[in-house]
PDB file of N, CA and C in Angstrom:
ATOM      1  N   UNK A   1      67.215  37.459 111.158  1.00  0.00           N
ATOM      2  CA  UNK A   1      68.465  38.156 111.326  1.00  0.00           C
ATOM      3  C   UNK A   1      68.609  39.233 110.255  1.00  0.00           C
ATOM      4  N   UNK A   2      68.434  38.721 109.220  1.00  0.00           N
ATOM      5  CA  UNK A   2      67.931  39.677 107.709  1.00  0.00           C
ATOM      6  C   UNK A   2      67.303  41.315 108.292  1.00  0.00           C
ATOM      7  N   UNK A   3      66.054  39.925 109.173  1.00  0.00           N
ATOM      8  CA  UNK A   3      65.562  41.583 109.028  1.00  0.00           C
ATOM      9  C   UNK A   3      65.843  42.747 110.131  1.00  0.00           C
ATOM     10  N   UNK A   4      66.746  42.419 111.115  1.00  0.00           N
ATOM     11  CA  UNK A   4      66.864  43.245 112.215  1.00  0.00           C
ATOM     12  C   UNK A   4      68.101  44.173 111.504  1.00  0.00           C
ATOM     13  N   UNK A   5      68.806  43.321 110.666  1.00  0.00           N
ATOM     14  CA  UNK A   5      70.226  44.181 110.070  1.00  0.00           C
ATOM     15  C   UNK A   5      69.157  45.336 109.342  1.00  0.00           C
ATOM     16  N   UNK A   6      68.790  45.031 108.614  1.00  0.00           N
ATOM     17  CA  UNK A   6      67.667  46.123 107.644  1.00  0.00           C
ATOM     18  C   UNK A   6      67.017  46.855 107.934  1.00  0.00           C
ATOM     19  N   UNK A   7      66.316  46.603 110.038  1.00  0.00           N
ATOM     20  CA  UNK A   7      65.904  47.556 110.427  1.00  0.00           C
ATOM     21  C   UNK A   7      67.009  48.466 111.131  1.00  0.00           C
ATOM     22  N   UNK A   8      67.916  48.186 111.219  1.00  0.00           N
ATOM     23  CA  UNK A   8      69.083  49.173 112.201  1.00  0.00           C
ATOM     24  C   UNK A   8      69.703  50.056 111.247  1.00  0.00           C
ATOM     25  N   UNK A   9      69.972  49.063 109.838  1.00  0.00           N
ATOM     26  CA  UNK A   9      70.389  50.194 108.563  1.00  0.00           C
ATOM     27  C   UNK A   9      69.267  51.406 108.153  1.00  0.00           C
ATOM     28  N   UNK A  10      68.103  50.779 108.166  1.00  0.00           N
ATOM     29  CA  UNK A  10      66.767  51.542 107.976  1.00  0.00           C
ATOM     30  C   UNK A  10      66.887  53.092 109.052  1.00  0.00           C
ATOM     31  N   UNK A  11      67.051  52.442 110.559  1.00  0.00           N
ATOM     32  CA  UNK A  11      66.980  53.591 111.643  1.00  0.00           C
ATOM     33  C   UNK A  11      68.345  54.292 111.072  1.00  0.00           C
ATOM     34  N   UNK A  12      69.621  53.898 110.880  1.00  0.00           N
ATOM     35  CA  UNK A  12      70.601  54.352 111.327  1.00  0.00           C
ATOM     36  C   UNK A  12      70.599  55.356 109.746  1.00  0.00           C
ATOM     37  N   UNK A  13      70.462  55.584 108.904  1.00  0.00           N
ATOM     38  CA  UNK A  13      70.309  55.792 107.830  1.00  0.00           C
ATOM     39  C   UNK A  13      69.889  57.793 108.410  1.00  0.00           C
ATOM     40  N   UNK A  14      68.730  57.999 108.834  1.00  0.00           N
ATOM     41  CA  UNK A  14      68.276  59.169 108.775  1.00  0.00           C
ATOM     42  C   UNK A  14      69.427  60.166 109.820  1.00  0.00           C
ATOM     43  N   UNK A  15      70.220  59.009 110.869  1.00  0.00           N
ATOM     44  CA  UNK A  15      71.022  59.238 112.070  1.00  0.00           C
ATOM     45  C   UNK A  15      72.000  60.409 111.073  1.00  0.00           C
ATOM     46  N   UNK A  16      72.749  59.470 110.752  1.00  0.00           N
ATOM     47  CA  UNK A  16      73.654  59.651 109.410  1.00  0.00           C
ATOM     48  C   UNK A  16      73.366  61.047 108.544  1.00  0.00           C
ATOM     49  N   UNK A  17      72.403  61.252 107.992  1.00  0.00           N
ATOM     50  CA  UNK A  17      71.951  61.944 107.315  1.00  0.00           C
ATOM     51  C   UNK A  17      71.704  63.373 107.922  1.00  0.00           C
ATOM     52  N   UNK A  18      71.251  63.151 109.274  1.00  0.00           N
ATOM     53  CA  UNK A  18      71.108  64.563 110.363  1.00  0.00           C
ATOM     54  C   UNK A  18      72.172  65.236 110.753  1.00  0.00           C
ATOM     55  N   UNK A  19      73.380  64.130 110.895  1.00  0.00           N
ATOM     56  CA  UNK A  19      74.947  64.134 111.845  1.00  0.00           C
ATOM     57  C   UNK A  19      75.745  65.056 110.737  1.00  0.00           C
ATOM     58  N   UNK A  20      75.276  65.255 109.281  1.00  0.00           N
ATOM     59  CA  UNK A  20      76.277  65.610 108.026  1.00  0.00           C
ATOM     60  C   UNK A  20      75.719  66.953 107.364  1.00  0.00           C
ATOM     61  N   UNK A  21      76.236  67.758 108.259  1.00  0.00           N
ATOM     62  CA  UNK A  21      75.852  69.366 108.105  1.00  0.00           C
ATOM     63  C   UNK A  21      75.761  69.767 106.303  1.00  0.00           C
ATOM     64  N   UNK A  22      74.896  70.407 105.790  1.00  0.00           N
ATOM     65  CA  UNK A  22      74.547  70.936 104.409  1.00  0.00           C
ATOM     66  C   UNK A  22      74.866  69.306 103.479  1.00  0.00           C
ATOM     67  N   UNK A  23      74.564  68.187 103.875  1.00  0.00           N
ATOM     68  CA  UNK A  23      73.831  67.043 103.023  1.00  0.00           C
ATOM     69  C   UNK A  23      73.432  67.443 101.743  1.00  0.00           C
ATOM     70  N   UNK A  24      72.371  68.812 101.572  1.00  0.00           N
ATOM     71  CA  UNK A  24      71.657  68.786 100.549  1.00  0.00           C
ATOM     72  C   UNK A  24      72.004  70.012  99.843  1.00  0.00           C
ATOM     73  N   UNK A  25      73.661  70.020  99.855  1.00  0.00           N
ATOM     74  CA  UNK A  25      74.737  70.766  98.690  1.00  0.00           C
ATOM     75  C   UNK A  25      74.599  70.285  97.006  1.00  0.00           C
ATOM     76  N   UNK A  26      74.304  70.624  96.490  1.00  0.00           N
ATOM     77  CA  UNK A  26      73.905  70.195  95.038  1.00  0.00           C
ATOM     78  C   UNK A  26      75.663  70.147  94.628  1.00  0.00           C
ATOM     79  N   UNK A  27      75.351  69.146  93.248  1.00  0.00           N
ATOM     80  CA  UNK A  27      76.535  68.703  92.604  1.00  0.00           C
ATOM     81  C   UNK A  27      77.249  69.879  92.221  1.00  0.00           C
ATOM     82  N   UNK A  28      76.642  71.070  91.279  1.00  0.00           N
ATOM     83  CA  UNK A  28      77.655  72.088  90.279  1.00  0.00           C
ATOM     84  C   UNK A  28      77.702  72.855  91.344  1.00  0.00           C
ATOM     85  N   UNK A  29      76.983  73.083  92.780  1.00  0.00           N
ATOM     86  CA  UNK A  29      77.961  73.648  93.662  1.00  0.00           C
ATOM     87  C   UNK A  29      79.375  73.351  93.885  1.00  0.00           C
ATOM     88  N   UNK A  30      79.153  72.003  94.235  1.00  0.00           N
ATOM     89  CA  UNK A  30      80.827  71.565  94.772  1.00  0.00           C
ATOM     90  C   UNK A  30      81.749  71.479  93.545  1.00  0.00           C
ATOM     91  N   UNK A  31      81.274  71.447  92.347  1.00  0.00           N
ATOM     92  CA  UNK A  31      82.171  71.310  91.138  1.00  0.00           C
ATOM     93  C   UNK A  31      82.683  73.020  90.720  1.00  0.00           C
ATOM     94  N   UNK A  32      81.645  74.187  91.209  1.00  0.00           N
ATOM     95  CA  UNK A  32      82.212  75.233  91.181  1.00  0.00           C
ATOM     96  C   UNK A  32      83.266  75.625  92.187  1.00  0.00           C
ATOM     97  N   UNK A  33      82.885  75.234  93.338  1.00  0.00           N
ATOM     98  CA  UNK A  33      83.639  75.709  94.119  1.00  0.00           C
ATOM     99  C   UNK A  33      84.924  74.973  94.056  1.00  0.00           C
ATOM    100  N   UNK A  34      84.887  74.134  93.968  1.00  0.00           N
ATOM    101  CA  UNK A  34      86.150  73.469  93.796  1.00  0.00           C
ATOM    102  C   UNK A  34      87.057  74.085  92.488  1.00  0.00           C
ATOM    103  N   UNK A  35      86.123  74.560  91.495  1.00  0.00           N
ATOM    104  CA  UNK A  35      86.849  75.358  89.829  1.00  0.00           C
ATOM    105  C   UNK A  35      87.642  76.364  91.089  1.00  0.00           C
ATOM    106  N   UNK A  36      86.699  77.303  91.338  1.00  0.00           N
ATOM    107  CA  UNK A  36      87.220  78.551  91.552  1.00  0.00           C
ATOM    108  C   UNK A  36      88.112  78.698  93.213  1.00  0.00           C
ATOM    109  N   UNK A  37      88.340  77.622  94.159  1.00  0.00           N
ATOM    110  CA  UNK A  37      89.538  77.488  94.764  1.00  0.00           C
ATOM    111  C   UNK A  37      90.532  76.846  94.168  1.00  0.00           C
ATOM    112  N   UNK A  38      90.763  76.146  93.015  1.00  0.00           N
ATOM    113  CA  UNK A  38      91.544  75.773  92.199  1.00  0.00           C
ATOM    114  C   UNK A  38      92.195  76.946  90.856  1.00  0.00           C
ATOM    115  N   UNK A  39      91.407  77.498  90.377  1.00  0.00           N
ATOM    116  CA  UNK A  39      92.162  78.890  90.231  1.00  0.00           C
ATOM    117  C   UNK A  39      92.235  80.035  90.786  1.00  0.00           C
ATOM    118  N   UNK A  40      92.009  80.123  91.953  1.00  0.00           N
ATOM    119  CA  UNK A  40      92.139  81.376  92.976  1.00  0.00           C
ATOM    120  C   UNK A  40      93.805  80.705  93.423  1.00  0.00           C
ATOM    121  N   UNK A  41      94.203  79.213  93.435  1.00  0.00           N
ATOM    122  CA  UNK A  41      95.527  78.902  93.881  1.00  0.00           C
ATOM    123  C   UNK A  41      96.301  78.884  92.643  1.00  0.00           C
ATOM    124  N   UNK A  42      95.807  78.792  91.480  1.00  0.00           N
ATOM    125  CA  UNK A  42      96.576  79.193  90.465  1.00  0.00           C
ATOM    126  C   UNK A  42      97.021  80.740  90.002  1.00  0.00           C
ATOM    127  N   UNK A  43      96.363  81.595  90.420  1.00  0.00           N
ATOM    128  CA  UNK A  43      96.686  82.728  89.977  1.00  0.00           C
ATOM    129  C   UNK A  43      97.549  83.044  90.923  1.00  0.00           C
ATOM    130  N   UNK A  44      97.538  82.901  92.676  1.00  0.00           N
ATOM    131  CA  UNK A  44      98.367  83.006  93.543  1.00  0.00           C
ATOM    132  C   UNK A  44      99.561  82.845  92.949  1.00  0.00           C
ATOM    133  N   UNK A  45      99.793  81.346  92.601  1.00  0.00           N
ATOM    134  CA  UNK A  45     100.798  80.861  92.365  1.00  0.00           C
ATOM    135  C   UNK A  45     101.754  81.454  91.521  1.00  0.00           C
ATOM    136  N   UNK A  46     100.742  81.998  90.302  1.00  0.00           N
ATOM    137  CA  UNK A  46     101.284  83.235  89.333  1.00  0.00           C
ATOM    138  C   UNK A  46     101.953  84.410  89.726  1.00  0.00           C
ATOM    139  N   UNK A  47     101.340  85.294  90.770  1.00  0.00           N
ATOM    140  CA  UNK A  47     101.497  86.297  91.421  1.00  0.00           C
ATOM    141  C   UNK A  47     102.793  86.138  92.341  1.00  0.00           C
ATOM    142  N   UNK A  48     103.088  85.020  92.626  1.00  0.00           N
ATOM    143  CA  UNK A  48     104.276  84.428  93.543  1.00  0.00           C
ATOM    144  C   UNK A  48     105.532  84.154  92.422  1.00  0.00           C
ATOM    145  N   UNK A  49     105.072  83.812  91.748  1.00  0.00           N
ATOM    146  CA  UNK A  49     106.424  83.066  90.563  1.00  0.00           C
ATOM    147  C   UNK A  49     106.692  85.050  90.019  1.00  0.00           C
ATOM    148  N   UNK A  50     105.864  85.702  89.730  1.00  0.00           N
ATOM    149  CA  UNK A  50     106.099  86.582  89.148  1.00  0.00           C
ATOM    150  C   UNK A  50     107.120  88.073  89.818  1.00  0.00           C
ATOM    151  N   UNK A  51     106.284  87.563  91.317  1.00  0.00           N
ATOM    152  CA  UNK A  51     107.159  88.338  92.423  1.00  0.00           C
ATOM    153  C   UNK A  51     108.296  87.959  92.334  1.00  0.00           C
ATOM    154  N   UNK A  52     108.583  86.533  92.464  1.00  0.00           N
ATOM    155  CA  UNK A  52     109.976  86.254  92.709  1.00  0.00           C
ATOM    156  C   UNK A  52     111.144  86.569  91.334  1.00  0.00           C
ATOM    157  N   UNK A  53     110.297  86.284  89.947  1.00  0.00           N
ATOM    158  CA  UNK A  53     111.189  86.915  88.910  1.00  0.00           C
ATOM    159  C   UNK A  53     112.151  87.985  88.924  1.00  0.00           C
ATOM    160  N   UNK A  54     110.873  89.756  89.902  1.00  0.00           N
ATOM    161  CA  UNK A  54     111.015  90.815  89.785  1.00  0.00           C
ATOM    162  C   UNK A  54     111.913  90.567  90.777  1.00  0.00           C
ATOM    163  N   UNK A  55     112.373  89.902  91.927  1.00  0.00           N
ATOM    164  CA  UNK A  55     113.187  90.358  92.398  1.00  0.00           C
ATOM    165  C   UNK A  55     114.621  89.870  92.412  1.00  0.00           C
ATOM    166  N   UNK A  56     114.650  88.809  91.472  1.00  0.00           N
ATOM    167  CA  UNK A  56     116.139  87.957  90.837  1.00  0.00           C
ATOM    168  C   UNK A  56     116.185  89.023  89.614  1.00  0.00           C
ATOM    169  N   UNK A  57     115.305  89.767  88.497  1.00  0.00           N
ATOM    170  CA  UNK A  57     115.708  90.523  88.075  1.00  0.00           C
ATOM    171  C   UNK A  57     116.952  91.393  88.825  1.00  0.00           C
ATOM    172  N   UNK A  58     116.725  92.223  89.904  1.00  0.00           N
ATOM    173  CA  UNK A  58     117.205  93.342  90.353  1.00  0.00           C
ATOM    174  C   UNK A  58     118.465  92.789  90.943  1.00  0.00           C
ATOM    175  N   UNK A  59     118.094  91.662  91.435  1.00  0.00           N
ATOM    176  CA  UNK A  59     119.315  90.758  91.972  1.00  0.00           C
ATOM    177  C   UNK A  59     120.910  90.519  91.159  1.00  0.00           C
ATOM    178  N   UNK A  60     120.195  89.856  89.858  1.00  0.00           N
ATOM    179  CA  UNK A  60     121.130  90.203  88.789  1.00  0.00           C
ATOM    180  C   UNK A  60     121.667  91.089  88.339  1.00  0.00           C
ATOM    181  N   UNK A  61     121.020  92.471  88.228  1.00  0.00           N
ATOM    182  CA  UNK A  61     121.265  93.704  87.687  1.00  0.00           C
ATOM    183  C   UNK A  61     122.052  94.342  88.486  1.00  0.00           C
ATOM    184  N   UNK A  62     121.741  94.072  89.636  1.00  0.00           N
ATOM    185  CA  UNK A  62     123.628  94.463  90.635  1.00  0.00           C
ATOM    186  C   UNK A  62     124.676  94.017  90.484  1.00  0.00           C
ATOM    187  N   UNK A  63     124.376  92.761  90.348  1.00  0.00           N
ATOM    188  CA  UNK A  63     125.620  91.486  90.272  1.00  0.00           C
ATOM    189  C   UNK A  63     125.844  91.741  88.972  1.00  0.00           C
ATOM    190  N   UNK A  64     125.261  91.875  87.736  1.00  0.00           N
ATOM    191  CA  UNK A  64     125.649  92.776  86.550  1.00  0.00           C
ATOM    192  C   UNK A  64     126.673  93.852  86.436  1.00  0.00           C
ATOM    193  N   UNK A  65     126.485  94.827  86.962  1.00  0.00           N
ATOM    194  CA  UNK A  65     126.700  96.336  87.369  1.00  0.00           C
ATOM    195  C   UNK A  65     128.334  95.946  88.252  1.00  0.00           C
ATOM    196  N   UNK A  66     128.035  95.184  89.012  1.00  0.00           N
ATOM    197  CA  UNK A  66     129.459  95.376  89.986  1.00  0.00           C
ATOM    198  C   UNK A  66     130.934  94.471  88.680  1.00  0.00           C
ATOM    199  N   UNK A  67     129.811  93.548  88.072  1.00  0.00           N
ATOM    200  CA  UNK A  67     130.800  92.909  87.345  1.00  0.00           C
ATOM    201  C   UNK A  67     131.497  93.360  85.821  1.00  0.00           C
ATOM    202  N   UNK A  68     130.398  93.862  85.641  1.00  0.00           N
ATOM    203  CA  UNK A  68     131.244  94.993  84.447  1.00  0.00           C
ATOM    204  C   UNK A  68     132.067  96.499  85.205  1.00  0.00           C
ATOM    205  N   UNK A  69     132.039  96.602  86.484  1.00  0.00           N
ATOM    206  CA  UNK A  69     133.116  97.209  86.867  1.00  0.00           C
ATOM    207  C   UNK A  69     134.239  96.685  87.177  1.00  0.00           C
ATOM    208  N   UNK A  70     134.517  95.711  87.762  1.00  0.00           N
ATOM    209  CA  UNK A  70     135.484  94.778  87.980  1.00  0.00           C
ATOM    210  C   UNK A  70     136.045  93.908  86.598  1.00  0.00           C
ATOM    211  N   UNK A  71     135.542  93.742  85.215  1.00  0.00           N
ATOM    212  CA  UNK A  71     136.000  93.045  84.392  1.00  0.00           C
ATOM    213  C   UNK A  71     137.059  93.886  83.550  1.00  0.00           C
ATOM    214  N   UNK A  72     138.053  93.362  83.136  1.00  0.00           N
ATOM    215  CA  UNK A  72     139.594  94.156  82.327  1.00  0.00           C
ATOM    216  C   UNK A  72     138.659  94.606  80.860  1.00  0.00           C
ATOM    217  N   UNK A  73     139.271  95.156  80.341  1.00  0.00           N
ATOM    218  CA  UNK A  73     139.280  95.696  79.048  1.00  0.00           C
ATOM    219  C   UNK A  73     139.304  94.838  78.113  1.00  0.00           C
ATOM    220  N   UNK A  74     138.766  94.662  77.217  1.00  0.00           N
ATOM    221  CA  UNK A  74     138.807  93.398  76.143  1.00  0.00           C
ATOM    222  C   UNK A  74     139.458  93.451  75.634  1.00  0.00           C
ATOM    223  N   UNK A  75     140.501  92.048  75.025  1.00  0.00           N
ATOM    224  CA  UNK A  75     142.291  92.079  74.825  1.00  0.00           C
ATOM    225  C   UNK A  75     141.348  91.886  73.550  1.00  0.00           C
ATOM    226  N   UNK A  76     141.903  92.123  72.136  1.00  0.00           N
ATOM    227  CA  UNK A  76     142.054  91.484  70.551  1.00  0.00           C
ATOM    228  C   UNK A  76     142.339  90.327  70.708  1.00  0.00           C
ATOM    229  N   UNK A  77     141.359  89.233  69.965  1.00  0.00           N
ATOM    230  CA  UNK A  77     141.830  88.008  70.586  1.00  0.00           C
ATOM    231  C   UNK A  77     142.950  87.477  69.297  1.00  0.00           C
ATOM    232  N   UNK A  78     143.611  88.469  68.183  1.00  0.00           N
ATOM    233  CA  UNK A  78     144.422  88.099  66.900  1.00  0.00           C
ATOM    234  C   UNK A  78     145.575  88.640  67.921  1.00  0.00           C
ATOM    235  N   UNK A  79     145.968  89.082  68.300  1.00  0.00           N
ATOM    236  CA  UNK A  79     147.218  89.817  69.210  1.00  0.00           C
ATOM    237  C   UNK A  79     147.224  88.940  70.251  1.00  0.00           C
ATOM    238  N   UNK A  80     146.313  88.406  70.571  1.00  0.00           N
ATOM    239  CA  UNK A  80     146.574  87.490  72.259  1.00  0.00           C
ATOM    240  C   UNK A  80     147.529  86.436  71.505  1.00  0.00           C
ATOM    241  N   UNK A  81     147.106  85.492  70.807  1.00  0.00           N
ATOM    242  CA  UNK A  81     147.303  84.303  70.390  1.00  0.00           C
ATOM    243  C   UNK A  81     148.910  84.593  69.727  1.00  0.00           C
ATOM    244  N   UNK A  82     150.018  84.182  69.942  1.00  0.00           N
ATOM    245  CA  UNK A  82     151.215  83.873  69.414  1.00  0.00           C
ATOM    246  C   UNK A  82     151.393  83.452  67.844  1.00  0.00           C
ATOM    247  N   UNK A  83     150.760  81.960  68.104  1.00  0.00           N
ATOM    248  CA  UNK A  83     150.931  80.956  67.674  1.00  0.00           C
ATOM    249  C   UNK A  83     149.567  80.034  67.289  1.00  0.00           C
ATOM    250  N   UNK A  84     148.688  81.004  66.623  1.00  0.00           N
ATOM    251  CA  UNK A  84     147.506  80.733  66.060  1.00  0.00           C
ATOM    252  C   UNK A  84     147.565  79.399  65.324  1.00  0.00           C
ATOM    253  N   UNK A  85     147.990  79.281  64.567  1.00  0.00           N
ATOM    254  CA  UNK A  85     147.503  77.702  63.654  1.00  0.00           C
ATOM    255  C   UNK A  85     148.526  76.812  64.674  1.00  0.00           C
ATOM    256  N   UNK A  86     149.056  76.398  65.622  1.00  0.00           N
ATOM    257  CA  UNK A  86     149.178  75.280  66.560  1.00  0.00           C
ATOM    258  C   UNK A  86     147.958  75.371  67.502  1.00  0.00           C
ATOM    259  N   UNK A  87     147.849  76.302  67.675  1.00  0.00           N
ATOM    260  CA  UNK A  87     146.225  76.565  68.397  1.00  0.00           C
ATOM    261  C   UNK A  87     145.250  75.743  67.758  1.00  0.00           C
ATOM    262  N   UNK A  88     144.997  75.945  66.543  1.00  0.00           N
ATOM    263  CA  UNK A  88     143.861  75.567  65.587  1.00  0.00           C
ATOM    264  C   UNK A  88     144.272  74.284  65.798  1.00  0.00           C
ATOM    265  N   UNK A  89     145.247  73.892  65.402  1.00  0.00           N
ATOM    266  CA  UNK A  89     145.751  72.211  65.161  1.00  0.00           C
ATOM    267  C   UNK A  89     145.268  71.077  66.238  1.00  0.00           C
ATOM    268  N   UNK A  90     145.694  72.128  67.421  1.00  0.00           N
ATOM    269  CA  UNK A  90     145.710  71.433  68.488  1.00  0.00           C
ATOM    270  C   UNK A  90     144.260  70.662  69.088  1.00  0.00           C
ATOM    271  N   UNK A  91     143.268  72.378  68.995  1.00  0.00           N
ATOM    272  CA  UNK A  91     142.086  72.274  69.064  1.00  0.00           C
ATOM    273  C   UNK A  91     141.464  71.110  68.343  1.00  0.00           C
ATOM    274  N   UNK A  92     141.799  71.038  66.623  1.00  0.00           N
ATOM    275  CA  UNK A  92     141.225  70.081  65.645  1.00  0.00           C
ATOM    276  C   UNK A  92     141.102  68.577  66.309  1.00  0.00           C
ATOM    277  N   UNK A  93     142.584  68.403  66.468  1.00  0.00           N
ATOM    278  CA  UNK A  93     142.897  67.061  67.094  1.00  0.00           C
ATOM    279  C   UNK A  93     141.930  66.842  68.464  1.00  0.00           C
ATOM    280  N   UNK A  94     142.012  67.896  69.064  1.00  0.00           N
ATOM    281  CA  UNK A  94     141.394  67.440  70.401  1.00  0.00           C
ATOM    282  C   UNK A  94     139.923  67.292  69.792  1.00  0.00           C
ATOM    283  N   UNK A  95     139.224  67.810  68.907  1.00  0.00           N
ATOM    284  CA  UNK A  95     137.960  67.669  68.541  1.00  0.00           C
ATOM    285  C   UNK A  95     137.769  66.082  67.796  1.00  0.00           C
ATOM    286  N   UNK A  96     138.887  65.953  66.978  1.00  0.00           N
ATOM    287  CA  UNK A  96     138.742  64.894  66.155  1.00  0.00           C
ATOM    288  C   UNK A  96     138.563  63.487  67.116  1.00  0.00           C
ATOM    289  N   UNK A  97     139.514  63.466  68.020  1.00  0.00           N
ATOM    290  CA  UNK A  97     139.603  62.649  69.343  1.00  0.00           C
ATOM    291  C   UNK A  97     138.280  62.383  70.023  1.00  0.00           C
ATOM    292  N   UNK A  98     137.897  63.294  70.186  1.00  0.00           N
ATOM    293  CA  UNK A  98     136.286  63.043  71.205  1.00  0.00           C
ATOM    294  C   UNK A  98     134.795  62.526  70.741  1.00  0.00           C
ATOM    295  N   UNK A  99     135.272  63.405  68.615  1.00  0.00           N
ATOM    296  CA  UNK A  99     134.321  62.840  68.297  1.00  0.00           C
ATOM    297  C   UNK A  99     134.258  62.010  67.360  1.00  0.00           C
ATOM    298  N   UNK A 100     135.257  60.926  67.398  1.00  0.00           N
ATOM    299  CA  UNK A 100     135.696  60.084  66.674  1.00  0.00           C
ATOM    300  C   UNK A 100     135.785  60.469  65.292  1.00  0.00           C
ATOM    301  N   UNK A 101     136.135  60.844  64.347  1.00  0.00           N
ATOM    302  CA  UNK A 101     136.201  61.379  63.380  1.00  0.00           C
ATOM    303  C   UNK A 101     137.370  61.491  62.833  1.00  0.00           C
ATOM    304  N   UNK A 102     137.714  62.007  62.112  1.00  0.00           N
ATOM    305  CA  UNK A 102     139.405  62.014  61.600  1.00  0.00           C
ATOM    306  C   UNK A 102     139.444  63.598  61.295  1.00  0.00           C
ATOM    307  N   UNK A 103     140.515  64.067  61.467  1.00  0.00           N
ATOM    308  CA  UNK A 103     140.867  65.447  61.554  1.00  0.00           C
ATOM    309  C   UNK A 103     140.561  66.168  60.330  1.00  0.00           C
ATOM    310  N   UNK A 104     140.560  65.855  59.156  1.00  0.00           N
ATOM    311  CA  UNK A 104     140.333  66.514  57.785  1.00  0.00           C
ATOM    312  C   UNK A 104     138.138  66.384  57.747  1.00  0.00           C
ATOM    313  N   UNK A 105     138.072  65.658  58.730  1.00  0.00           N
ATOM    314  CA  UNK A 105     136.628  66.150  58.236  1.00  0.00           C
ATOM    315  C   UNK A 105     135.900  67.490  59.327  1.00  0.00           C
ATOM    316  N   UNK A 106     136.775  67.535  60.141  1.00  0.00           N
ATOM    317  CA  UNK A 106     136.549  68.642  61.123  1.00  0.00           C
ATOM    318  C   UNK A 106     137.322  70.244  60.635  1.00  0.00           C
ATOM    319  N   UNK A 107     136.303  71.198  60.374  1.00  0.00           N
ATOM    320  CA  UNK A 107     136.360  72.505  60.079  1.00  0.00           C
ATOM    321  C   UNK A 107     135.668  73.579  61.223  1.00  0.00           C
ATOM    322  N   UNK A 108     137.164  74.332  61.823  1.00  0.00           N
ATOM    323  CA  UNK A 108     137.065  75.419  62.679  1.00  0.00           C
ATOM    324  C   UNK A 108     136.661  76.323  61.840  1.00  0.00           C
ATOM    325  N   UNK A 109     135.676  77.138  61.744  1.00  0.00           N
ATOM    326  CA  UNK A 109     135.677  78.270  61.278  1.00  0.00           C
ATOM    327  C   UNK A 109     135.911  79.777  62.120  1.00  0.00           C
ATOM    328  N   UNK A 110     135.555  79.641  63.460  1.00  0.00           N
ATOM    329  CA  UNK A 110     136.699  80.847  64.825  1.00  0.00           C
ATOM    330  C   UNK A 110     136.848  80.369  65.873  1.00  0.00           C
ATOM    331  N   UNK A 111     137.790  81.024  66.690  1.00  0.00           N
ATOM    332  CA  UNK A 111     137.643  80.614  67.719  1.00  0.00           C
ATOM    333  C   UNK A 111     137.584  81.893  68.790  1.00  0.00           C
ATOM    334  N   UNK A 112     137.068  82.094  69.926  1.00  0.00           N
ATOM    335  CA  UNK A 112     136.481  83.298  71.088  1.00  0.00           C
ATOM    336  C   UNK A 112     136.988  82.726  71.986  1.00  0.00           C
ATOM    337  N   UNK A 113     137.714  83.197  72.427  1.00  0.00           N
ATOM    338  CA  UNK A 113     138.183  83.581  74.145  1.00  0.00           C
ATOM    339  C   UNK A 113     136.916  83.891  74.754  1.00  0.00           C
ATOM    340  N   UNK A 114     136.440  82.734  75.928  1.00  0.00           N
ATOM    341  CA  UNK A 114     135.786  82.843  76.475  1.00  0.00           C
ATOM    342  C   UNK A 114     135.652  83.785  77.834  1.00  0.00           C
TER     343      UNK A 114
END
């Protein structure tokens, strides 16, 4: 029984071998080719990320442009404020609150109207 399995693996062996077009592809072929479709999809990929930058650039730069036409004039933010140190106070506390801390160790040094 041994040996009939051994002769069918024996026949079937060359079957195999005929059926598997370019068989006798050497190793640093397939290790090149595989390098260089692996960075032929990397540089793509580059060329794609880079396209798409250039065109969210321009994208922005409108949406830029329309919005500094539409934005008011910049108020003084010492003239906005009334009532500056209840401001500060208020702020402190709300800082001291969140970050557990006690109010004398928390120092505003400005504050910007966002």
């Amino acid at each position: 029984m041994e040996e009939a399995l051994t002769n069918t693996l024996a026949t079937a062996a060359p079957v195999v071998q005929a059926a598997v077009p370019g068989a006798d592809i050497p190793t640093w072929f397939v290790v090149v080719l595989g390098m260089v479709i692996v960075f032929i999809g990397l540089i793509c990929l580059i060329a794609l990320i880079s396209f798409m930058g250039a065109i969210m650039k321009k994208v922005n730069a409108k949406h830029e442009t329309a919005a500094e036409a539409a934005a008011p004039a910049a108020v003084p933010a010492e003239a906005d404020i009334p009532n500056r140190g209840e401001l500060v106070a208020a702020i402190s506390v709300a800082l001291a609150e969140e970050l557990g801390k006690d109010v004398k160790a928390i120092r505003i040094h400005s504050i910007k109207r966002v």
